[in-house]
C-alpha atoms as a PDB file:
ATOM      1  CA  UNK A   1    -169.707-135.444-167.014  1.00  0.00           C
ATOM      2  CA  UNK A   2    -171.890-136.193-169.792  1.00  0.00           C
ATOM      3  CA  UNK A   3    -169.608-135.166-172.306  1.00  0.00           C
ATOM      4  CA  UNK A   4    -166.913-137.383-171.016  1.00  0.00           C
ATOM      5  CA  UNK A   5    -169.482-140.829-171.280  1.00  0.00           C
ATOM      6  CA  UNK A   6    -170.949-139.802-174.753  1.00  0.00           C
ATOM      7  CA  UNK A   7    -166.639-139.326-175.957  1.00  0.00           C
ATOM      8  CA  UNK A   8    -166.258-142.550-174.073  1.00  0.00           C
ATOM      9  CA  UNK A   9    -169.283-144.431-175.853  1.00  0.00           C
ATOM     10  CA  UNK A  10    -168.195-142.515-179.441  1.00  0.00           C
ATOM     11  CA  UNK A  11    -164.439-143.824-179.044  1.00  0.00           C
ATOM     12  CA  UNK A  12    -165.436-147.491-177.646  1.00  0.00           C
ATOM     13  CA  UNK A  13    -167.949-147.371-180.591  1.00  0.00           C
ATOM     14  CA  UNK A  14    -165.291-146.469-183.076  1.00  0.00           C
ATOM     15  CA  UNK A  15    -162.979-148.848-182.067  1.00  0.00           C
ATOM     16  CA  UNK A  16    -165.248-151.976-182.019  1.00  0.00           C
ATOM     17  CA  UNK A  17    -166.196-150.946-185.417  1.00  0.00           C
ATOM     18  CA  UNK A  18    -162.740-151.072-186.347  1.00  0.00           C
ATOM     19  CA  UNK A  19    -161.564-154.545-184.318  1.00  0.00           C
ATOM     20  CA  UNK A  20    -164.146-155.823-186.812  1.00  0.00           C
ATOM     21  CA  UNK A  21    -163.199-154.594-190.068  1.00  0.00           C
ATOM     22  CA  UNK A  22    -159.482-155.812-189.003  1.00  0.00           C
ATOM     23  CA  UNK A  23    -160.760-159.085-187.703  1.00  0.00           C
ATOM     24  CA  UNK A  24    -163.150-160.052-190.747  1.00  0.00           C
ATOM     25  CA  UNK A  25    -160.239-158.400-193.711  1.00  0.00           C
ATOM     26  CA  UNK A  26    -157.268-160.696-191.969  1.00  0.00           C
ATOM     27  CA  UNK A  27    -159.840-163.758-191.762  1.00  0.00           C
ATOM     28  CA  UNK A  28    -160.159-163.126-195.739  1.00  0.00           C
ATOM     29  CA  UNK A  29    -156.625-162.899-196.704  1.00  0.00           C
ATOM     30  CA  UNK A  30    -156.230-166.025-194.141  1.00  0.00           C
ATOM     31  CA  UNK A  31    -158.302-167.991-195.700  1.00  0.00           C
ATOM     32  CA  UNK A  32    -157.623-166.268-199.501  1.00  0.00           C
ATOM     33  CA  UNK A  33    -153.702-167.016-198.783  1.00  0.00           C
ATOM     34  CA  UNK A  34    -154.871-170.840-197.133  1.00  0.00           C
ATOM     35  CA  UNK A  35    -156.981-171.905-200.668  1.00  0.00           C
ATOM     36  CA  UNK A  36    -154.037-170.769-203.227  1.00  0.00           C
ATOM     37  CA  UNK A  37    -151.528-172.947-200.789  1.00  0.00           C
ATOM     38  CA  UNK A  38    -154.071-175.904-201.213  1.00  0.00           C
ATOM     39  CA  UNK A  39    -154.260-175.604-204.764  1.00  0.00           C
ATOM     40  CA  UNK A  40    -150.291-175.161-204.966  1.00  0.00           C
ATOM     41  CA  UNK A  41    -149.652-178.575-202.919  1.00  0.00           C
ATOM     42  CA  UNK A  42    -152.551-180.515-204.582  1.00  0.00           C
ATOM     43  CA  UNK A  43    -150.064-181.915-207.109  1.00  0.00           C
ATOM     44  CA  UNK A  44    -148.066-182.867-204.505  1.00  0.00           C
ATOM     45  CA  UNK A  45    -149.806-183.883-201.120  1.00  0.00           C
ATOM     46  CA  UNK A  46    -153.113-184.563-201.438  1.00  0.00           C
ATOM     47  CA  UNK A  47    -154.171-184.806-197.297  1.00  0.00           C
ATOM     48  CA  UNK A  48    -152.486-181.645-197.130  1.00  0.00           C
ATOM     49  CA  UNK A  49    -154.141-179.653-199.216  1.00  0.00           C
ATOM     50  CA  UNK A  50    -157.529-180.789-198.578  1.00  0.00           C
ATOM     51  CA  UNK A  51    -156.496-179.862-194.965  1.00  0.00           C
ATOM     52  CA  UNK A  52    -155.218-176.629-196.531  1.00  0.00           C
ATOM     53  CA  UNK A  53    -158.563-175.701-198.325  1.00  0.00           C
ATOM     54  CA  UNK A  54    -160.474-177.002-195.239  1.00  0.00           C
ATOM     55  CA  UNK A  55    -159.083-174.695-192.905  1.00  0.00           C
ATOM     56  CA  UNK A  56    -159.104-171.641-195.370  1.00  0.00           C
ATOM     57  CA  UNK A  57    -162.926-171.939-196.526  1.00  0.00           C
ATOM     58  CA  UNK A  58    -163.358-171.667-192.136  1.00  0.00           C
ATOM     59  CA  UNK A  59    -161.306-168.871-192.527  1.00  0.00           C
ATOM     60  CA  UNK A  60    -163.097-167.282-195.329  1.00  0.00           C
ATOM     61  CA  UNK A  61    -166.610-168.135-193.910  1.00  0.00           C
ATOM     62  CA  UNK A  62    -165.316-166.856-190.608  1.00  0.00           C
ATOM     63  CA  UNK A  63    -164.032-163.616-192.426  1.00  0.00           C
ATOM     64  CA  UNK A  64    -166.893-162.743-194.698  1.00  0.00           C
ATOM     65  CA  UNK A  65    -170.123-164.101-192.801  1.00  0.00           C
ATOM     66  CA  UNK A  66    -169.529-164.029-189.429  1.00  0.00           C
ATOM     67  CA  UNK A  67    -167.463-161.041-189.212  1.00  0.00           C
ATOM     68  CA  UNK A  68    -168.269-159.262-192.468  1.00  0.00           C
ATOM     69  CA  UNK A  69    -171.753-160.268-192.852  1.00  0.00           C
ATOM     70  CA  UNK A  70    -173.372-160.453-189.444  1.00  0.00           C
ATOM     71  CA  UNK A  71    -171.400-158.352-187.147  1.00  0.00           C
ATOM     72  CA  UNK A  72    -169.562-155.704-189.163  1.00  0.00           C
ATOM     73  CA  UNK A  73    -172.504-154.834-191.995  1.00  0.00           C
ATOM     74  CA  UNK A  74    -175.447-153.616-189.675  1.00  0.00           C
ATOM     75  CA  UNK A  75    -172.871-151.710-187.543  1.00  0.00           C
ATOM     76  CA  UNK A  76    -172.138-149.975-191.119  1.00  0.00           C
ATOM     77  CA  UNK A  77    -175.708-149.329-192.399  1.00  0.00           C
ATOM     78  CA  UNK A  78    -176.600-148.238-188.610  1.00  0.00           C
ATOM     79  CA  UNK A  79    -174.289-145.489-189.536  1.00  0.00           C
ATOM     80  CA  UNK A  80    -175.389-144.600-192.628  1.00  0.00           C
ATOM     81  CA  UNK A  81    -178.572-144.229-191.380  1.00  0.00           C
ATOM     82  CA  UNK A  82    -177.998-141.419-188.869  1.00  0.00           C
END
């Protein structure tokens, strides 16, 4: 019975770990794909692509600080610690 909780803990373990990496690399590339489109339309529409920009430098703070930098980096050096 022990055996089955610690496989249980490893798997649930490994597979936060990983929600996280997916969660703070499509954040990124969100917000990476949401700046270049407010660039692109700054000739053109000026509300928009502030709005653009806005909403991808959330994405990227979402993506690299939130989920990057405070959830998914201590998990990581936690590891390479054992």
């Amino acid at each position: 019975m022990r055996v089955s909780n610690l496989t249980l803990d490893v798997v649930g373990d490994a597979g936060s770990l990983l929600f996280d990496l997916f969660v703070a690399v499509a954040f990124t590339a969100v917000g990476l794909e949401a700046e270049l489109y407010g660039l692109q339309t700054f000739d053109g529409n000026v509300a928009l692509a502030a709005w653009t920009s806005y909403m991808g430098a959330l994405a990227l703070y979402a993506g690299l600080v939130v989920f990057g930098g405070e959830r998914l980096l201590p998990r990581l050096r936690s590891l390479s610690a054992v």
